[in-house]
Protein backbone atom coordinates (compact mmCIF):
# COMPACT_ATOMS: atom_id res chain seq x y z
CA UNK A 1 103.25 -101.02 112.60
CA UNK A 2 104.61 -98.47 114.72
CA UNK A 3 108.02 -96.60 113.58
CA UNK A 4 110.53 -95.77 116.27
CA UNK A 5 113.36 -95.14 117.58
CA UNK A 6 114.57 -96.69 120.72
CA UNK A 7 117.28 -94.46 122.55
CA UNK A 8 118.84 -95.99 125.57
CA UNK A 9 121.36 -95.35 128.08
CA UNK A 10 123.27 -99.04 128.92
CA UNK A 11 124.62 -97.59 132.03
CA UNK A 12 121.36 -96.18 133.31
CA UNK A 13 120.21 -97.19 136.84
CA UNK A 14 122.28 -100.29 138.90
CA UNK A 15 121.63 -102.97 136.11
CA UNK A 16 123.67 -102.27 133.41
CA UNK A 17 121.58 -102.84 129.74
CA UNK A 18 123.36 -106.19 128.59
CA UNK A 19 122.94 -107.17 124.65
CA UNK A 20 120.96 -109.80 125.47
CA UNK A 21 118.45 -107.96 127.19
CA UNK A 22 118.68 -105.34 124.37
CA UNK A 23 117.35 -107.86 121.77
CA UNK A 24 114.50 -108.85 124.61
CA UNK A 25 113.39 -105.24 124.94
CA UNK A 26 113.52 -104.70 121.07
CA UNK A 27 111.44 -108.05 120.64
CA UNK A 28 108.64 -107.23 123.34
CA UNK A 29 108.15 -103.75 121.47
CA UNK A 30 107.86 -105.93 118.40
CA UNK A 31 105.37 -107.57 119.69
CA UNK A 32 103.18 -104.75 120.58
CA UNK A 33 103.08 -103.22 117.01
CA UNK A 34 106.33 -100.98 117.37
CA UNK A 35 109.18 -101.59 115.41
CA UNK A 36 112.25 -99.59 116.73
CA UNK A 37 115.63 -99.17 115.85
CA UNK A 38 117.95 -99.02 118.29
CA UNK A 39 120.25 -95.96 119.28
CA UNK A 40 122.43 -95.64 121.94
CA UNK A 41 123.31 -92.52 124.00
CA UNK A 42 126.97 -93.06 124.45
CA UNK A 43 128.28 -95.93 122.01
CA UNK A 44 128.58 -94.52 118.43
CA UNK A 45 125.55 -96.01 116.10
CA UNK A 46 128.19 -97.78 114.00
CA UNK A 47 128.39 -100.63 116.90
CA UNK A 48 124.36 -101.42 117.14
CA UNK A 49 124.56 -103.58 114.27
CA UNK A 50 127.79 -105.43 115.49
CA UNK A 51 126.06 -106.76 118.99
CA UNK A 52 126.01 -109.90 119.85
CA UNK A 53 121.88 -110.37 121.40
CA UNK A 54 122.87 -113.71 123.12
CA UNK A 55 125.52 -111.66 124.98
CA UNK A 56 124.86 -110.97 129.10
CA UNK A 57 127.82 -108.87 129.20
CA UNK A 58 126.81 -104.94 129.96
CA UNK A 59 127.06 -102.31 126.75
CA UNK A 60 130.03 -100.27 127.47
CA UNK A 61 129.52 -96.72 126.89
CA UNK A 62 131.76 -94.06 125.47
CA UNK A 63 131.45 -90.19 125.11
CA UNK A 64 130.97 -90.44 121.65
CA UNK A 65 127.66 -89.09 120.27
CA UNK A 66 125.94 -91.29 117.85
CA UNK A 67 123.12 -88.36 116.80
CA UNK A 68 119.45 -88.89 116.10
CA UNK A 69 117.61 -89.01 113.03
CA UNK A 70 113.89 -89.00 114.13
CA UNK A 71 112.58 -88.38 109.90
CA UNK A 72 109.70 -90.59 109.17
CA UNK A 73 109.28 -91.93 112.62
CA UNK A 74 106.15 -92.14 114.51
CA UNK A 75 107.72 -92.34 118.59
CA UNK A 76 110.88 -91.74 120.33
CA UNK A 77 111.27 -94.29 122.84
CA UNK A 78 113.68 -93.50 125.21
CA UNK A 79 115.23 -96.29 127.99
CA UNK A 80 117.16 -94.68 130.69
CA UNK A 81 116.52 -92.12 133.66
CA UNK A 82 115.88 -88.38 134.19
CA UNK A 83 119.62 -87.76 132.85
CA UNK A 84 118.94 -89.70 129.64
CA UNK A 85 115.50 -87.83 128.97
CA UNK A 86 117.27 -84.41 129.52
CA UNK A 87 119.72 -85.73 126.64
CA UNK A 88 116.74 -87.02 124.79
CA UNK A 89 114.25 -84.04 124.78
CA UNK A 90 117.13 -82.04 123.35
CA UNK A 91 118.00 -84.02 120.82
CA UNK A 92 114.24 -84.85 119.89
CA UNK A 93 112.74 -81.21 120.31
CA UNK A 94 113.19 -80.22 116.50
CA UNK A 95 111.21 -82.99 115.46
CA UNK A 96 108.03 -82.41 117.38
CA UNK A 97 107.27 -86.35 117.76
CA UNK A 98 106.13 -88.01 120.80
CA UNK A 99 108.39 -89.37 123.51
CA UNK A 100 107.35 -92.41 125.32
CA UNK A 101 109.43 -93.27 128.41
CA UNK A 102 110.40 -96.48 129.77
CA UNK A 103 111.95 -96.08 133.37
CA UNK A 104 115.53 -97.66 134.05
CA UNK A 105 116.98 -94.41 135.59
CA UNK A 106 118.11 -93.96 139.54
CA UNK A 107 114.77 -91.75 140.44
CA UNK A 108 112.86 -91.85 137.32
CA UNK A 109 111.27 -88.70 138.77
CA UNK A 110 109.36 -87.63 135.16
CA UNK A 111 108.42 -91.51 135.22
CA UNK A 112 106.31 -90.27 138.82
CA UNK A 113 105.52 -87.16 137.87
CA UNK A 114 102.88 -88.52 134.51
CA UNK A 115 102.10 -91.84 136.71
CA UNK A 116 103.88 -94.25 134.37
CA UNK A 117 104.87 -97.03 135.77
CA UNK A 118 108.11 -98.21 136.70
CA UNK A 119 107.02 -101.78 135.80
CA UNK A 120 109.20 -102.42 132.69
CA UNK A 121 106.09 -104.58 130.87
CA UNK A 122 103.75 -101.72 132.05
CA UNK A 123 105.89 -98.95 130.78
CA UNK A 124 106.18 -100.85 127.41
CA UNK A 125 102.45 -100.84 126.72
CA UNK A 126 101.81 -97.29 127.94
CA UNK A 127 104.79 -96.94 125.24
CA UNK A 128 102.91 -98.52 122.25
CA UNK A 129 99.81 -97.43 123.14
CA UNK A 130 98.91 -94.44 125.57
CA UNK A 131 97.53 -91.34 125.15
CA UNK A 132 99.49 -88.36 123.79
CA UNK A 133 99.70 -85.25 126.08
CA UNK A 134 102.26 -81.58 125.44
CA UNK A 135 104.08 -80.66 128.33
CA UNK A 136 106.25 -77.80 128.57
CA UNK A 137 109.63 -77.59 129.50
CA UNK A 138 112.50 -74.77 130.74
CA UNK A 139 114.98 -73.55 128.63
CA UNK A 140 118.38 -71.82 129.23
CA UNK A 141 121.85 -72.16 126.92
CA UNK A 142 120.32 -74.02 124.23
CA UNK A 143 119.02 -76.79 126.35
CA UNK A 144 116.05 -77.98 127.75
CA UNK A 145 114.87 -79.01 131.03
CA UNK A 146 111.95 -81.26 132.08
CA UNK A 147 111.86 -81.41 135.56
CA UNK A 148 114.57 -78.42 137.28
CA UNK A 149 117.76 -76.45 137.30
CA UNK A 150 119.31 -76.46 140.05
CA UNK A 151 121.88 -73.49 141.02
CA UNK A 152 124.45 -73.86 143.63
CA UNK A 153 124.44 -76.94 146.58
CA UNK A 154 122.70 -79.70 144.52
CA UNK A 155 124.98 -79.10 141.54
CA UNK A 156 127.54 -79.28 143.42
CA UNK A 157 126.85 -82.17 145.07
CA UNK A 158 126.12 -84.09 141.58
CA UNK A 159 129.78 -83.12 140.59
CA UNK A 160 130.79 -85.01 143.69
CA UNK A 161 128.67 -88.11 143.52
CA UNK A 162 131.19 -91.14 142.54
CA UNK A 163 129.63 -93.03 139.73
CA UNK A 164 129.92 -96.41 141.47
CA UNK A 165 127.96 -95.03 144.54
CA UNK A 166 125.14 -94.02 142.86
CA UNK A 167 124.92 -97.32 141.04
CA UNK A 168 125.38 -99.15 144.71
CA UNK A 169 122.89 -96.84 146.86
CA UNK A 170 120.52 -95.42 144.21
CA UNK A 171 119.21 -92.11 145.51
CA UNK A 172 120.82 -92.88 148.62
CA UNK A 173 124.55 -91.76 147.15
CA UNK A 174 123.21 -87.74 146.37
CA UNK A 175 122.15 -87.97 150.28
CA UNK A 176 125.53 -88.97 151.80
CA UNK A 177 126.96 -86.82 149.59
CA UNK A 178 124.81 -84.20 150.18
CA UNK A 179 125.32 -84.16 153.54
CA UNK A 180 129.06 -84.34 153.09
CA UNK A 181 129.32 -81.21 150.76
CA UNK A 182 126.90 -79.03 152.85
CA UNK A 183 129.96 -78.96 155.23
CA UNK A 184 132.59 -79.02 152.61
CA UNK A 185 131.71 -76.78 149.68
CA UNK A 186 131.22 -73.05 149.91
CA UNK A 187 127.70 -71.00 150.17
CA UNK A 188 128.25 -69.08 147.19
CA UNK A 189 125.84 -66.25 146.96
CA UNK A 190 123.93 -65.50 143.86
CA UNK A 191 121.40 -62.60 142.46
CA UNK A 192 117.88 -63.67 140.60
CA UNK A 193 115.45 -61.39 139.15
CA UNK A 194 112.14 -62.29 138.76
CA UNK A 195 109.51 -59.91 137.59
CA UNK A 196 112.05 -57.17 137.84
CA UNK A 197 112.56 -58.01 141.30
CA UNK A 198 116.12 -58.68 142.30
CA UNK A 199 117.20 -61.36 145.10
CA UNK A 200 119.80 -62.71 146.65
CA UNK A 201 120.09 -66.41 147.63
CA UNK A 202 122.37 -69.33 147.99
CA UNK A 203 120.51 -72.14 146.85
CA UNK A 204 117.99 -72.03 143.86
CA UNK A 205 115.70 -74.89 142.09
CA UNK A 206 113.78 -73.68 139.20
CA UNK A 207 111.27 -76.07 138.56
CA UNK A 208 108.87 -77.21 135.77
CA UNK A 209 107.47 -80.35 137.65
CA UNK A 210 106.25 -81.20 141.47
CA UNK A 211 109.08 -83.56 142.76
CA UNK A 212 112.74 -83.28 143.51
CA UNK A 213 114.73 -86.23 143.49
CA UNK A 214 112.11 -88.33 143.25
CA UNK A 215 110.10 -87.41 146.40
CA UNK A 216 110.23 -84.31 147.61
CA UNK A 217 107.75 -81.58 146.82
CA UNK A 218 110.29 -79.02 146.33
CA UNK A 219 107.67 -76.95 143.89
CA UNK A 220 104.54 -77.90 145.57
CA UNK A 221 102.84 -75.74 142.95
CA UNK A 222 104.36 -76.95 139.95
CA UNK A 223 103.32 -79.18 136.64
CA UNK A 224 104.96 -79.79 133.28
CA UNK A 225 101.35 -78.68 131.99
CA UNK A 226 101.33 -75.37 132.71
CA UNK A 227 103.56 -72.91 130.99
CA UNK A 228 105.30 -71.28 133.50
CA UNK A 229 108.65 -72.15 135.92
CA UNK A 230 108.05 -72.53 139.71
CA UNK A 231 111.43 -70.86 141.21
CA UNK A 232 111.77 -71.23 144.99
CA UNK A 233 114.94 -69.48 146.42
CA UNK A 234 116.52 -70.14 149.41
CA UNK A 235 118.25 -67.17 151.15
CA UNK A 236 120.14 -67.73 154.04
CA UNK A 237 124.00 -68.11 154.16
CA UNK A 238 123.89 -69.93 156.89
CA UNK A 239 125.16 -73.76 157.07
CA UNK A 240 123.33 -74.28 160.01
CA UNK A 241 120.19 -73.00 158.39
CA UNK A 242 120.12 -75.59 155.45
CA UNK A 243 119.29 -77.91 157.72
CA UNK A 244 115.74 -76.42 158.85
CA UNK A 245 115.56 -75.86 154.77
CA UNK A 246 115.72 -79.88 154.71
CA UNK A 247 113.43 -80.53 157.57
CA UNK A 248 110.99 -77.92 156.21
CA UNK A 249 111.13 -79.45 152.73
CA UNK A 250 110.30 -83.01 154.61
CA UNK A 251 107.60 -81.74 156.21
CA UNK A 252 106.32 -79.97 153.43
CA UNK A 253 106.70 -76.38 155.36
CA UNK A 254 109.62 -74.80 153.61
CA UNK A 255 107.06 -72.12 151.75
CA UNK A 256 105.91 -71.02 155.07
CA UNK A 257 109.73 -70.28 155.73
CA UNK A 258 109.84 -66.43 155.63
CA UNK A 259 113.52 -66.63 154.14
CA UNK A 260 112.14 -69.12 151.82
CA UNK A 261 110.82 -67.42 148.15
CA UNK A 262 108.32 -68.74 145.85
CA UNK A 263 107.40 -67.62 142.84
CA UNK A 264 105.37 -68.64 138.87
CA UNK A 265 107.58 -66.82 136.56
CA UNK A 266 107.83 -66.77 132.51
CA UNK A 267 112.13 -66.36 132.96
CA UNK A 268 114.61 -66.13 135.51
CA UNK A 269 117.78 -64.24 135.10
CA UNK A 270 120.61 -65.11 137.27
CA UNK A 271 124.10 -63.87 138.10
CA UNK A 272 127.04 -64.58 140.26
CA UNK A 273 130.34 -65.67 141.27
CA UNK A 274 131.13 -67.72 137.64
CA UNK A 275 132.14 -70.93 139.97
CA UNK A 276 128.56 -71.50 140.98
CA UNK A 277 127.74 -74.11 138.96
CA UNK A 278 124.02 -75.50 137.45
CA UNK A 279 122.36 -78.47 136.95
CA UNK A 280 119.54 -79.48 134.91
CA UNK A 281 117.32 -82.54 135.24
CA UNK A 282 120.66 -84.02 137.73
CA UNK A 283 123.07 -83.37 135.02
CA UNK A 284 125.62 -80.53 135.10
CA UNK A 285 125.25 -77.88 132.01
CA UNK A 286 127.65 -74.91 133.35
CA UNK A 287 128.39 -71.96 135.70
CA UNK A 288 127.06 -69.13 136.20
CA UNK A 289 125.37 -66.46 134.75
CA UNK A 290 122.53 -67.54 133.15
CA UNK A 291 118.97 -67.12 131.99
CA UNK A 292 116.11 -69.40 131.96
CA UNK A 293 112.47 -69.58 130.80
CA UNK A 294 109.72 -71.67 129.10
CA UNK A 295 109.98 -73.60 126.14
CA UNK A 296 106.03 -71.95 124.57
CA UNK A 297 106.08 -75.08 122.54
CA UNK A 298 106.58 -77.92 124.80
CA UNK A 299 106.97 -81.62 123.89
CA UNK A 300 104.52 -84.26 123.26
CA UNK A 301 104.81 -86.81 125.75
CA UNK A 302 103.08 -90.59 125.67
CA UNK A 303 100.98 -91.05 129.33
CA UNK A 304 98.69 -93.71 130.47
């Protein structure tokens, strides 16, 4: 039998986790040779033993952290989207163990990225018993990032998503308020050096994996398996301009862009106006300045 922990969001993604489907996801993992205790993100570990599994009422979460104790465990499961991986991976780094994911998030763009499917039975048996791969991830401030940071409009534009929107539209909510806040909020420009070259741009993503947001190629050139960040910088300060950024990033043309910069870089340095803020993995982690680079040792991941 399999020894595991199961970490899980109950607010992840428009269904709420309810207790009773709690005990169901705990029992199918059973019955694939994986016992797991439960551990949840945002309601202190005191209440898992208290729930109530015939309940259909959604978990409530609070911003109390519960902690993870990972010694003697075989797997970290983890049930919840990019936001709860980016929690996860931080918290499970120090223990070297593998992660398996099961997909409940808005984009579930990691889920994409490794081809595991977003198929809750499918995702449980890739869980119990798929094949064990490292990855890599970026660093900066102590955390970790799987997929990108994210300096200047998309972080701002996650600080002005309304929670109830993005559990209504899904991906849809960052768009609309996207294309609010490219009107509304500042261009703020920044200076990164890469390879002792210095830059200035208004909008950054620093990538460690392919897809932004679930479908666009942002870092056409990127993959969690290779140790190295893909930065692409976009320069201009003009609104107006963004817009050709977005159609060139539908169309797959933004690299050819000549006010477009791409780069494979071991670490990124980054200063500016302390009011830009930064994102990682769609969760917002500070302001300005800071560094980033790759985490050498990675994270072992569960795949099909």
């Amino acid at each position: 039998m399999t020894e595991a922990v199961l970490l899980y969001n109950p607010a992840a993604g428009r269904f709420p986790l309810s207790q009773k489907r709690l005990s169901l996801l705990l029992q199918s993992l059973r019955q694939q040779g994986v016992m797991a205790q439960p551990v949840c993100t945002r309601l202190p570990s005191r209440a898992v033993s208290r729930l109530d599994p015939n309940s259909t009422e959604p978990l409530q979460p609070t911003p109390e952290d519960s902690g993870l104790d990972l010694d003697g465990k075989d797997r970290l499961i983890v049930y919840g989207g990019d936001g709860t991986l980016h929690e996860a991976f931080r918290l499970a780094a120090p223990w070297n163990i593998p992660v398996a994911l099961l997909p409940a998030g808005t984009a579930n763009v990691l889920a994409r990225e490794l081809g595991i499917s977003l198929r809750l039975k499918d995702a449980l048996a890739i869980a119990a018993s798929g094949t064990v791969r490292n990855i890599y991830l970026g660093e900066a401030s102590g955390r970790y990032f799987h997929l990108m940071a994210g300096i200047g409009l998309d972080a701002d534009v996650i600080a002005r998503v309304p929670p109830g929107l993005k559990r209504t539209l899904g991906i849809g909510a960052y768009w609309l308020t996207g294309l609010a806040a490219l009107w509304n909020c500042p261009l703020r420009p920044f200076h990164v050096t890469l390879d002792g070259t210095e830059w200035e741009a208004s909008f950054a993503v620093i990538a460690n994996a392919r897809l932004y947001g679930g479908h666009l190629l942002m870092a056409p050139q990127a993959s969690v398996y290779q140790e190295c960040l893909d930065v692409c910088l976009f320069t201009s300060n003009h609104k107006t301009r963004f817009l050709n950024y977005l159609w060139g990033v539908l169309r797959r043309r933004h690299l050819d862009y000549p006010d477009v910069v791409y780069r494979k870089v071991q670490r990124v340095e980054v200063t500016g106006d302390p009011s830009v803020p930064v994102q990682m993995d769609g969760e917002l982690v500070g302001n300005l300045p800071m560094s980033f680079s790759v985490f050498s040792r990675g994270v072992q991941i569960v795949v099909p």
